[in-house]
N, C-alpha and C. Protein backbone atom coordinates (compact mmCIF):
# COMPACT_ATOMS: atom_id res chain seq x y z
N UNK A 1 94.76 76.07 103.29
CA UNK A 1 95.13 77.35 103.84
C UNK A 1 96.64 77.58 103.69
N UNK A 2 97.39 76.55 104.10
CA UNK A 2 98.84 76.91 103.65
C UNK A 2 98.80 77.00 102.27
N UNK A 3 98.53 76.49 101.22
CA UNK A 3 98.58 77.02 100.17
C UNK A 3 98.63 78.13 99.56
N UNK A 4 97.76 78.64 100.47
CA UNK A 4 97.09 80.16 99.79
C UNK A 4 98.67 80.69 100.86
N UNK A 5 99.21 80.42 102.32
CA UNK A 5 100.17 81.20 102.56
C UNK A 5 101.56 81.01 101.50
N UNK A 6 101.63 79.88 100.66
CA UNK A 6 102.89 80.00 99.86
C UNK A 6 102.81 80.71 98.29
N UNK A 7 101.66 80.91 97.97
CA UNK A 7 100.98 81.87 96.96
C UNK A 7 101.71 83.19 97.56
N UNK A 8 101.14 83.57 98.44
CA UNK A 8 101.41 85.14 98.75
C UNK A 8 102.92 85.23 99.07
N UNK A 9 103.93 83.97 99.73
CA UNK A 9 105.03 84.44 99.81
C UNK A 9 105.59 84.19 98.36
N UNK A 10 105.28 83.68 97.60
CA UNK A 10 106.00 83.54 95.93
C UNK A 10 106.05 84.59 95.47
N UNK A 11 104.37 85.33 95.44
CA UNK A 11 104.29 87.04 95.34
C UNK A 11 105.39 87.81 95.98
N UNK A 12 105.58 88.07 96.86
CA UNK A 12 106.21 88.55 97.74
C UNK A 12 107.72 88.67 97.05
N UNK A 13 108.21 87.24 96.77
CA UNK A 13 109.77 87.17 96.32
C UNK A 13 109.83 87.64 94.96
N UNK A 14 108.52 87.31 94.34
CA UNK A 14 108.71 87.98 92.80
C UNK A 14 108.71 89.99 92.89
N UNK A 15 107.67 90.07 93.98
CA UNK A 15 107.58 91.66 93.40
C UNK A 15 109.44 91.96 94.24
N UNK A 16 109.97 91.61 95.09
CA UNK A 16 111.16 92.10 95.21
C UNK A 16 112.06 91.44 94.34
N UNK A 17 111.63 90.82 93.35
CA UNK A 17 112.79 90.93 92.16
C UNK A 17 112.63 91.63 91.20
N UNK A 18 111.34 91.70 91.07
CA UNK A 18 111.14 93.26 90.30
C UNK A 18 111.17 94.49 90.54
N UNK A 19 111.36 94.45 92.02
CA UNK A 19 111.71 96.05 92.53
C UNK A 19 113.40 96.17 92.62
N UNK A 20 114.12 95.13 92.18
CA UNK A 20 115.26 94.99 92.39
C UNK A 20 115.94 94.74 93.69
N UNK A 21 114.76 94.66 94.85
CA UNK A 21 116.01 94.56 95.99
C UNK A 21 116.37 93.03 96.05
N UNK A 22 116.32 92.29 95.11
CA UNK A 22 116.89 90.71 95.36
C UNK A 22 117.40 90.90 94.25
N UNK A 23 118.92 90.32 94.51
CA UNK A 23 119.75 90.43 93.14
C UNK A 23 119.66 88.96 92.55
N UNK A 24 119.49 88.98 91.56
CA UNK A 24 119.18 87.70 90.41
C UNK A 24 119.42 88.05 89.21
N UNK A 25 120.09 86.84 87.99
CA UNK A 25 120.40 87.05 87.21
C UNK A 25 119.23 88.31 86.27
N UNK A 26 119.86 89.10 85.06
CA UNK A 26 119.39 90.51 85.11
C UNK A 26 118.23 90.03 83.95
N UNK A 27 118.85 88.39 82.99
CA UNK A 27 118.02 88.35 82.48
C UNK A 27 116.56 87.39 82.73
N UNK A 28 116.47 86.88 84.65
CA UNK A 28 115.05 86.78 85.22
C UNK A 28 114.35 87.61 85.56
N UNK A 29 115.29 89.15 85.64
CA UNK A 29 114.39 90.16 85.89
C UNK A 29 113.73 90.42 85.09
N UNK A 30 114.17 90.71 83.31
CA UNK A 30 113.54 91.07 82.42
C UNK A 30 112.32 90.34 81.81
N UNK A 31 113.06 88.59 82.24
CA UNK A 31 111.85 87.83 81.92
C UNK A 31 110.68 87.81 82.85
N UNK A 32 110.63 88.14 84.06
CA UNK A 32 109.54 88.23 85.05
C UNK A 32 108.71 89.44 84.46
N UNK A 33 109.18 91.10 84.34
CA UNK A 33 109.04 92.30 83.32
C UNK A 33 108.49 91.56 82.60
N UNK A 34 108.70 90.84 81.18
CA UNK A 34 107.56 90.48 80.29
C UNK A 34 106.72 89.86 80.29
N UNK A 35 106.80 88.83 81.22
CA UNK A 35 105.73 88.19 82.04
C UNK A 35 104.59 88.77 82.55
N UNK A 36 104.92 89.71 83.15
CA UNK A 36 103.77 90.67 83.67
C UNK A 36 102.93 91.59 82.92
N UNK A 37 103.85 92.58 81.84
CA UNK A 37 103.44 93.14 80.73
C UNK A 37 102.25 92.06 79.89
N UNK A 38 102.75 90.92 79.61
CA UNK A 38 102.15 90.11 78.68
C UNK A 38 100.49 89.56 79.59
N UNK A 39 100.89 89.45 80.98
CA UNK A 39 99.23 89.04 81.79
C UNK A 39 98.73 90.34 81.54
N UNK A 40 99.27 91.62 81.54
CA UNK A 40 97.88 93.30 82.22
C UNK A 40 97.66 93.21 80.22
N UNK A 41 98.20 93.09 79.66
CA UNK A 41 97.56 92.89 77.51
C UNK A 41 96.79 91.80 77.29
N UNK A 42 97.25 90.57 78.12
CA UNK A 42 96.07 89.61 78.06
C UNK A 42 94.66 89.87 79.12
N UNK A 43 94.70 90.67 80.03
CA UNK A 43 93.94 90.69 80.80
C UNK A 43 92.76 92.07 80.04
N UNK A 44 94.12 92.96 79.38
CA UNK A 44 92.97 94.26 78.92
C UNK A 44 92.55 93.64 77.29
N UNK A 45 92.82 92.38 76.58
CA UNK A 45 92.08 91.98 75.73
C UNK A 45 90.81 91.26 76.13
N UNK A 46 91.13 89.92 77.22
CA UNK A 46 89.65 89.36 77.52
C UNK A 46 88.66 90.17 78.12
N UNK A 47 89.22 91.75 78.92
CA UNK A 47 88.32 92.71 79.43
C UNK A 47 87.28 92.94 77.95
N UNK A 48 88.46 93.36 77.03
CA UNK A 48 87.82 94.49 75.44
C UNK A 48 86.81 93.15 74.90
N UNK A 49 87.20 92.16 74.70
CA UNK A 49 86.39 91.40 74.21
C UNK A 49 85.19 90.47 75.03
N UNK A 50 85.18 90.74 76.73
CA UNK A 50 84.33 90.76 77.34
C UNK A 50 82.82 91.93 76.88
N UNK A 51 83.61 93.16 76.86
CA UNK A 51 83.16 94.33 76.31
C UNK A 51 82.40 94.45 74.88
N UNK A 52 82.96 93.41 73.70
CA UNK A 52 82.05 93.47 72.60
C UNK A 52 81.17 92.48 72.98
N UNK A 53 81.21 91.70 73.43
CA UNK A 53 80.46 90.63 73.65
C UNK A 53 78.89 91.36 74.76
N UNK A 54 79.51 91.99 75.36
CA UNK A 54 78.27 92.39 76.14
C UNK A 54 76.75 93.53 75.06
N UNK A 55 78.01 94.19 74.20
CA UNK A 55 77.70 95.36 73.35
C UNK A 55 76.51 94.78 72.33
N UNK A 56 77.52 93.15 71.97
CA UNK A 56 76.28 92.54 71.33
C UNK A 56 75.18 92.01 71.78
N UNK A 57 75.65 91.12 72.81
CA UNK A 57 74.06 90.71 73.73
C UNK A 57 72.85 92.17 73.78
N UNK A 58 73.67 92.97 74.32
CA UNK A 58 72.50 94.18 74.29
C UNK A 58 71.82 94.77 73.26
N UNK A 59 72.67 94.69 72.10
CA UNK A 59 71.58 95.05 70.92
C UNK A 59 70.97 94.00 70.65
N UNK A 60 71.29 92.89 70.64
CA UNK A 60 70.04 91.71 70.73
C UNK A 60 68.99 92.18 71.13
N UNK A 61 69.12 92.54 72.48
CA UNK A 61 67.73 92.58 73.09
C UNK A 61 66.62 94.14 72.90
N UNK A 62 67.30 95.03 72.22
CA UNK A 62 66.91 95.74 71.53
C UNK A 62 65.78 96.02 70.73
């Protein structure tokens, strides 16, 4: 259970370095920024290719 409470405060310190109210060097901001960009492109590829994968099972059964 504490675990899961130092998860959410890590969250916590990251989204206020990306909202800027914690000042930190400018280039951890940018690297946190591509960090994030790079999980929601990996996340909307295994979605798309969740997506062919289903497209094919179903014409299988066709």
């Amino acid at each position: 259970m504490m675990a899961l409470v130092w998860l959410i405060d890590i969250l916590v310190i990251g989204i206020k370095i990306l909202g800027g109210r914690t000042q930190v060097n400018p280039l951890l901001r940018v690297g946190l920024w591509l960090s994030v960009l790079c999980a929601v492109a990996a996340g909307v590829a295994v979605l798309g290719f969740g997506l062919v994968l289903l497209q094919h099972r179903l014409e299988d059964l066709a």
